[in-house]
Protein backbone atom coordinates (compact mmCIF):
# COMPACT_ATOMS: atom_id res chain seq x y z
CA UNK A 1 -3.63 25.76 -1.92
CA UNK A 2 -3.67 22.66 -4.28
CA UNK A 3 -1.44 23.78 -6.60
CA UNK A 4 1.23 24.95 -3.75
CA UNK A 5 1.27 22.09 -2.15
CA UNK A 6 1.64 20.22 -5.04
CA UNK A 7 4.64 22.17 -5.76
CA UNK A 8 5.61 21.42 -2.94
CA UNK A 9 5.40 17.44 -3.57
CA UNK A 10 7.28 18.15 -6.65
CA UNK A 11 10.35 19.62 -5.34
CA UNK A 12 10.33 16.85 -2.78
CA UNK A 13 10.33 13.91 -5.41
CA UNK A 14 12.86 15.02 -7.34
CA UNK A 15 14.98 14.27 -4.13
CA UNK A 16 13.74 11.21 -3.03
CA UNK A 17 10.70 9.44 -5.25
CA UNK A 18 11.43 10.34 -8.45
CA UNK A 19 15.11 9.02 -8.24
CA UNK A 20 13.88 5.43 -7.97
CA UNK A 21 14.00 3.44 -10.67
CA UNK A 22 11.05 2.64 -12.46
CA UNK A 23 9.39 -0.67 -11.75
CA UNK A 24 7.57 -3.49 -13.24
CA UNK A 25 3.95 -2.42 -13.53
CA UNK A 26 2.98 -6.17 -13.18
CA UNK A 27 2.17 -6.58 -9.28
CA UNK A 28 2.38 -10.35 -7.47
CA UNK A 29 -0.26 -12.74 -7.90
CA UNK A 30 -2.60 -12.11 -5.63
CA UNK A 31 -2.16 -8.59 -4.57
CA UNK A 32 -4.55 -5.88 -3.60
CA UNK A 33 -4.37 -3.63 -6.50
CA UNK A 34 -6.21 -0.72 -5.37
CA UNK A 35 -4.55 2.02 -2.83
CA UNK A 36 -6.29 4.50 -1.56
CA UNK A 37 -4.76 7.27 0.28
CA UNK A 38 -6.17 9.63 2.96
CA UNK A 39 -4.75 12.66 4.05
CA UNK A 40 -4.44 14.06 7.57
CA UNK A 41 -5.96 17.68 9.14
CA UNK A 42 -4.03 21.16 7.80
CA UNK A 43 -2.83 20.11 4.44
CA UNK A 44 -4.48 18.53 1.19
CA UNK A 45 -4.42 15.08 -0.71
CA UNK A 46 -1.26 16.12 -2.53
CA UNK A 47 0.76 15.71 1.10
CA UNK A 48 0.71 11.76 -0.48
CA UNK A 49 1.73 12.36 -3.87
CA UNK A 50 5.40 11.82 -3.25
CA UNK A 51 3.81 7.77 -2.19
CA UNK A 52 1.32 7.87 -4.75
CA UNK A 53 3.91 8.04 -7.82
CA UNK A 54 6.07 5.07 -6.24
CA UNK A 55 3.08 2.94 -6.18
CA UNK A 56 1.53 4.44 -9.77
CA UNK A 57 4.81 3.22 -11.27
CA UNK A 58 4.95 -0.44 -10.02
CA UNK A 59 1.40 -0.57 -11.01
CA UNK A 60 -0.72 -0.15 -8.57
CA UNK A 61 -4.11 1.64 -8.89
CA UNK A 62 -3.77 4.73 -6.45
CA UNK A 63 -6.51 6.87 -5.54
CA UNK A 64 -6.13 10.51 -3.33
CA UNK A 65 -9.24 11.25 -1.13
CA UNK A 66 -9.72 14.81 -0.93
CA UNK A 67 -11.49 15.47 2.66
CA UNK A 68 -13.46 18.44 3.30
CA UNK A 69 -12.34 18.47 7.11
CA UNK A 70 -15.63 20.00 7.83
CA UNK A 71 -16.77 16.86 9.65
CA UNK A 72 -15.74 12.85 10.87
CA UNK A 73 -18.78 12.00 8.50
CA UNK A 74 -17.83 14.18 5.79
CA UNK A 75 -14.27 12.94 5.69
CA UNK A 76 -15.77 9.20 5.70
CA UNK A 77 -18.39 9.94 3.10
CA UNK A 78 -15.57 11.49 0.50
CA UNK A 79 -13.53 7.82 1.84
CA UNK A 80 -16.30 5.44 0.99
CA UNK A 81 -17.02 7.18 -2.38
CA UNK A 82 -13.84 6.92 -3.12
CA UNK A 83 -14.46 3.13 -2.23
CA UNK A 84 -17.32 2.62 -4.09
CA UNK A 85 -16.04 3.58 -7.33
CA UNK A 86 -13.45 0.98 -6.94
CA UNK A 87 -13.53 -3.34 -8.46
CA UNK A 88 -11.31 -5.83 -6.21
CA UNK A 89 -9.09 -5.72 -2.94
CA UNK A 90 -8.18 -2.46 -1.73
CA UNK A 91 -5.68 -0.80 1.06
CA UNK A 92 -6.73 2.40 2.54
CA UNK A 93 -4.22 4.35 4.31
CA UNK A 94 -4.50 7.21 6.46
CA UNK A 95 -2.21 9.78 7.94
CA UNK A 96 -2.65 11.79 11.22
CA UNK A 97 -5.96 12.68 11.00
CA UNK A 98 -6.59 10.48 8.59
CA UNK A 99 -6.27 7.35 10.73
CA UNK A 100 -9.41 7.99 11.94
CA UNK A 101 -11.11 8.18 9.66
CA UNK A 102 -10.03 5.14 7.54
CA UNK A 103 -11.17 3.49 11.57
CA UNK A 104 -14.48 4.49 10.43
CA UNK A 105 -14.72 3.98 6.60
CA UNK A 106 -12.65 0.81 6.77
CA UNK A 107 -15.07 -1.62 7.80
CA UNK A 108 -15.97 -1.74 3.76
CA UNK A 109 -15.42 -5.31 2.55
CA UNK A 110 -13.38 -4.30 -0.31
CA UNK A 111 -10.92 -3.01 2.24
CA UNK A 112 -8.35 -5.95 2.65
CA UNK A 113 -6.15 -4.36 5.04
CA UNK A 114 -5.37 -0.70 7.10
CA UNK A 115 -2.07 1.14 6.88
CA UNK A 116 -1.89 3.67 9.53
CA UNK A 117 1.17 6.57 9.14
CA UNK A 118 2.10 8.53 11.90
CA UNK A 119 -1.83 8.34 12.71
CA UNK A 120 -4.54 8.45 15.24
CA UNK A 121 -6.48 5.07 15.75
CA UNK A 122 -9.43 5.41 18.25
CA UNK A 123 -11.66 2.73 19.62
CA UNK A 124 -15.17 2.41 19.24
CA UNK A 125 -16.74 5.47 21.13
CA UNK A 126 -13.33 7.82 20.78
CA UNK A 127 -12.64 10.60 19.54
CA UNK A 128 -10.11 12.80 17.86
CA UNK A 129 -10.19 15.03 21.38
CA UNK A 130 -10.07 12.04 23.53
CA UNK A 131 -6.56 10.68 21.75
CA UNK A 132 -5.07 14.17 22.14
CA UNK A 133 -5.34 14.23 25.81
CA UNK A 134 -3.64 10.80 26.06
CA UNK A 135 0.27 10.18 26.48
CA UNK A 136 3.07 12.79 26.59
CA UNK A 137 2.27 16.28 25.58
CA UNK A 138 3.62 17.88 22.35
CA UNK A 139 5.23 20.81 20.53
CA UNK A 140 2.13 20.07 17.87
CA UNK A 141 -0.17 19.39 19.67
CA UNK A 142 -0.12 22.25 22.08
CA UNK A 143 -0.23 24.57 19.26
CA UNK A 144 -3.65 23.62 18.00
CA UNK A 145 -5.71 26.41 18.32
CA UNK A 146 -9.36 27.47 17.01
CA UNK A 147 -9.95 30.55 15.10
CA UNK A 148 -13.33 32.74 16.15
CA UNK A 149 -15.19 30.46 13.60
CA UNK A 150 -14.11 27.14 15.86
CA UNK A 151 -11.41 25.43 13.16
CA UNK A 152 -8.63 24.15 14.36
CA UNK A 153 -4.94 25.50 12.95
CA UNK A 154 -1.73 24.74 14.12
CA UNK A 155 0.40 28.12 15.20
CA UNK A 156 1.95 29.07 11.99
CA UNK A 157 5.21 29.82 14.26
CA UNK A 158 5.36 26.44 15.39
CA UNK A 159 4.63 24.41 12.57
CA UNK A 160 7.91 24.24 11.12
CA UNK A 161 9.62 22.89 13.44
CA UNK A 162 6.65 20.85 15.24
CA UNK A 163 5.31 19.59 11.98
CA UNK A 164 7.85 19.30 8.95
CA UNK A 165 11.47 19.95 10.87
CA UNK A 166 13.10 17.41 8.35
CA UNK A 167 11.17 19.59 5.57
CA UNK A 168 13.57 22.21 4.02
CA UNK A 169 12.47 25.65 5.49
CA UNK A 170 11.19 27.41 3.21
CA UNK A 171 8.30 24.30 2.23
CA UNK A 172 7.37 23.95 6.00
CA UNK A 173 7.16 27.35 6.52
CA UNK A 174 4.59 27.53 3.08
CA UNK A 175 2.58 25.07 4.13
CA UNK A 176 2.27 27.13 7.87
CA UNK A 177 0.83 29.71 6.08
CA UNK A 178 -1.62 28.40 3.66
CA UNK A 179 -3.09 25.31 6.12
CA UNK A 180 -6.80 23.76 5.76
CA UNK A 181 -8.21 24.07 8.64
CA UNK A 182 -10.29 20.95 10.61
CA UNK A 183 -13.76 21.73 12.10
CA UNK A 184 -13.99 21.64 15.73
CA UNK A 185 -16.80 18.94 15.30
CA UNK A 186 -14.38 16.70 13.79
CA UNK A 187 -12.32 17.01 16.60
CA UNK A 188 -14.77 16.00 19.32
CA UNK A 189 -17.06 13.89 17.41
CA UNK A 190 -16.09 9.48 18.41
CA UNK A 191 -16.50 6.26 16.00
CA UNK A 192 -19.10 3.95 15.87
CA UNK A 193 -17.09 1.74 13.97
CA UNK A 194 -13.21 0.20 14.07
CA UNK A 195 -12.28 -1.12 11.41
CA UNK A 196 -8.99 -2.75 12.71
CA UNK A 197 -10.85 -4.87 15.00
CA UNK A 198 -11.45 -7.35 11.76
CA UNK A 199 -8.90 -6.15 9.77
CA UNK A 200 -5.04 -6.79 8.88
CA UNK A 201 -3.09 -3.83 9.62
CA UNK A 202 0.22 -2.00 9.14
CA UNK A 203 1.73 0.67 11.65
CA UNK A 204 4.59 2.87 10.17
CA UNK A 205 6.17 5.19 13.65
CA UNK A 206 7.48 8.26 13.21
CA UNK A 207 10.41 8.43 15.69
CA UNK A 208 10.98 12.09 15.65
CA UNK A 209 7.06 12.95 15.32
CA UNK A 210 6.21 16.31 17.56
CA UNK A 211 2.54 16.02 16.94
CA UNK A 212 1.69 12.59 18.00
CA UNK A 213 4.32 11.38 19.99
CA UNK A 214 6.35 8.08 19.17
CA UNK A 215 5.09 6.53 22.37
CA UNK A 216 1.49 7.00 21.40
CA UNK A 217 1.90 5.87 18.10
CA UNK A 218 3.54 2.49 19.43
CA UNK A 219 0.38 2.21 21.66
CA UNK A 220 -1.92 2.43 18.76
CA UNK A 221 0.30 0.00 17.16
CA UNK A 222 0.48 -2.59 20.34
CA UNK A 223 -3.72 -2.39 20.81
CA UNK A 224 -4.65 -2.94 17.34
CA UNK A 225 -1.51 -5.84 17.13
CA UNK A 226 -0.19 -3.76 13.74
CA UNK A 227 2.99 -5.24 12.15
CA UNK A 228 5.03 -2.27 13.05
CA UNK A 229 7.66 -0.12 10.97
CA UNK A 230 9.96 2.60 12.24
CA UNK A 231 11.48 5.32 10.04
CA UNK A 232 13.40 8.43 12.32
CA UNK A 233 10.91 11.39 10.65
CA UNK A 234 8.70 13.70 11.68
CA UNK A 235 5.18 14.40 11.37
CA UNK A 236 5.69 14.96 7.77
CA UNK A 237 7.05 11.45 7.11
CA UNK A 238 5.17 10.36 4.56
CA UNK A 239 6.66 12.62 2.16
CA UNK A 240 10.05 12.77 3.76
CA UNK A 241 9.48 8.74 4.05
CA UNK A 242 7.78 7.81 0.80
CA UNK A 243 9.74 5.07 -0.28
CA UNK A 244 9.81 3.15 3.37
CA UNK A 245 6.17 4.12 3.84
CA UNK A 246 5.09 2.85 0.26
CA UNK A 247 7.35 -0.50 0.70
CA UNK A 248 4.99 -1.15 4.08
CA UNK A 249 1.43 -0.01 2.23
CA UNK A 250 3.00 -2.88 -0.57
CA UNK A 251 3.50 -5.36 2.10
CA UNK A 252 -0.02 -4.80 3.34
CA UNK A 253 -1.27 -5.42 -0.26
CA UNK A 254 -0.26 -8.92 -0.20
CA UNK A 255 -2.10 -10.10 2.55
CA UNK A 256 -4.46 -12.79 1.82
């Protein structure tokens, strides 16, 4: 699964990441220097690598959280170790999924601000299940669906074109086929904790997102008073995206 998706990532740098020129590795005074990146439900860490190698090359210090998905506090346990092994300033940044748990595991005092891509972002006492059911419906989101053991996939019929429609076909449909799949008890289980409450953060919309829809996303953005960025993708933005998504997690690094 790693090393497909991964693939994947490759063949979609060598469009749009790896055509940038390479930067300065010496980052403005006063920076965050650490990034850490956390992926969303159905895919792996490598879904950020096309973001990870801008940042690498302008010298940040980049780290890809690899959540089990079997659980909220699993997912924020693999965040926070990630966390503790890290010295100075950090931005944690979560996609779909993701965004809630970087709600939960953000509240670490290292963490100087939240960067939230095309993502969830509960309250206290919310969870995962109780987003889903608020706002428009979607292509994406109707297509959820748990398998006799109770984890969640997406339809592998749908996903394409719900998921990754800017995606060229043959990746989306790949990545339909070989999902990781998120425990039901991840779904359904609410925060204790939100971080964005006490913490600068970023908001990057997904205009053409059929999973969470744009209106959603721009009522996350509005309640947690997120400096907002649009970018006309889909779901699957942040590799579609990189460079506009890694230009917002670098403005987040400056705050003070």
């Amino acid at each position: 699964m790693r090393n497909l998706l991964l693939s994947v990532a490759t063949v979609l740098m060598a469009g749009a990441a790896v055509a940038a020129p390479a930067q300065s590795a010496q980052l403005p005074k006063g920076a965050a220097h650490n990034i850490v990146l956390v992926h969303g439900a159905f895919v792996d860490q490598t879904s950020w690598q096309p973001v990870a190698d801008i940042l690498t090359k302008k010298g940040y210090n980049v780290t890809l959280v690899e959540n089990p998905l079997t659980s909220l506090a699993a997912d924020v346990d693999a965040t926070k170790q990630a966390l503790a092994k890290l010295n100075g300033k950090t931005v944690l940044v979560g996609h779909s999924w993701g965004g809630v748990v970087i709600t939960q595991a953000g509240d670490d005092p290292k963490v100087s601000a939240l960067v939230y891509v095309s993502a969830f972002a509960p309250d206290v006492g919310q969870s995962l299940a109780i987003l889903a059911q608020s706002g428009p419906a979607t292509e994406g989101g109707a297509a959820i669906h748990p398998d006799e053991k109770g984890n969640l996939y997406i339809d592998p019929k749908v996903f394409p074109s719900a998921v990754a429609a800017d995606l060229p076909p043959e990746i989306a449909e790949s990545l339909a086929n070989h999902q990781l799949p998120l425990n039901h008890t991840a779904f359904e289980a609410p925060v204790d904790t939100a971080a964005w409450h006490d913490k600068p953060t970023f908001y990057v919309i997904s205009t053409k997102d059929k999973v969470i829809a744009p209106e959603v996303q721009n009522i996350f953005a509005e309640r947690m008073k997120a400096q907002t960025t649009e970018v006309a993708g889909s779901h699957a933005s942040l590799v579609v995206h990189a460079k506009e998504v890694a230009a917002v997690i670098e403005k987040a690094a400056l705050v003070k």
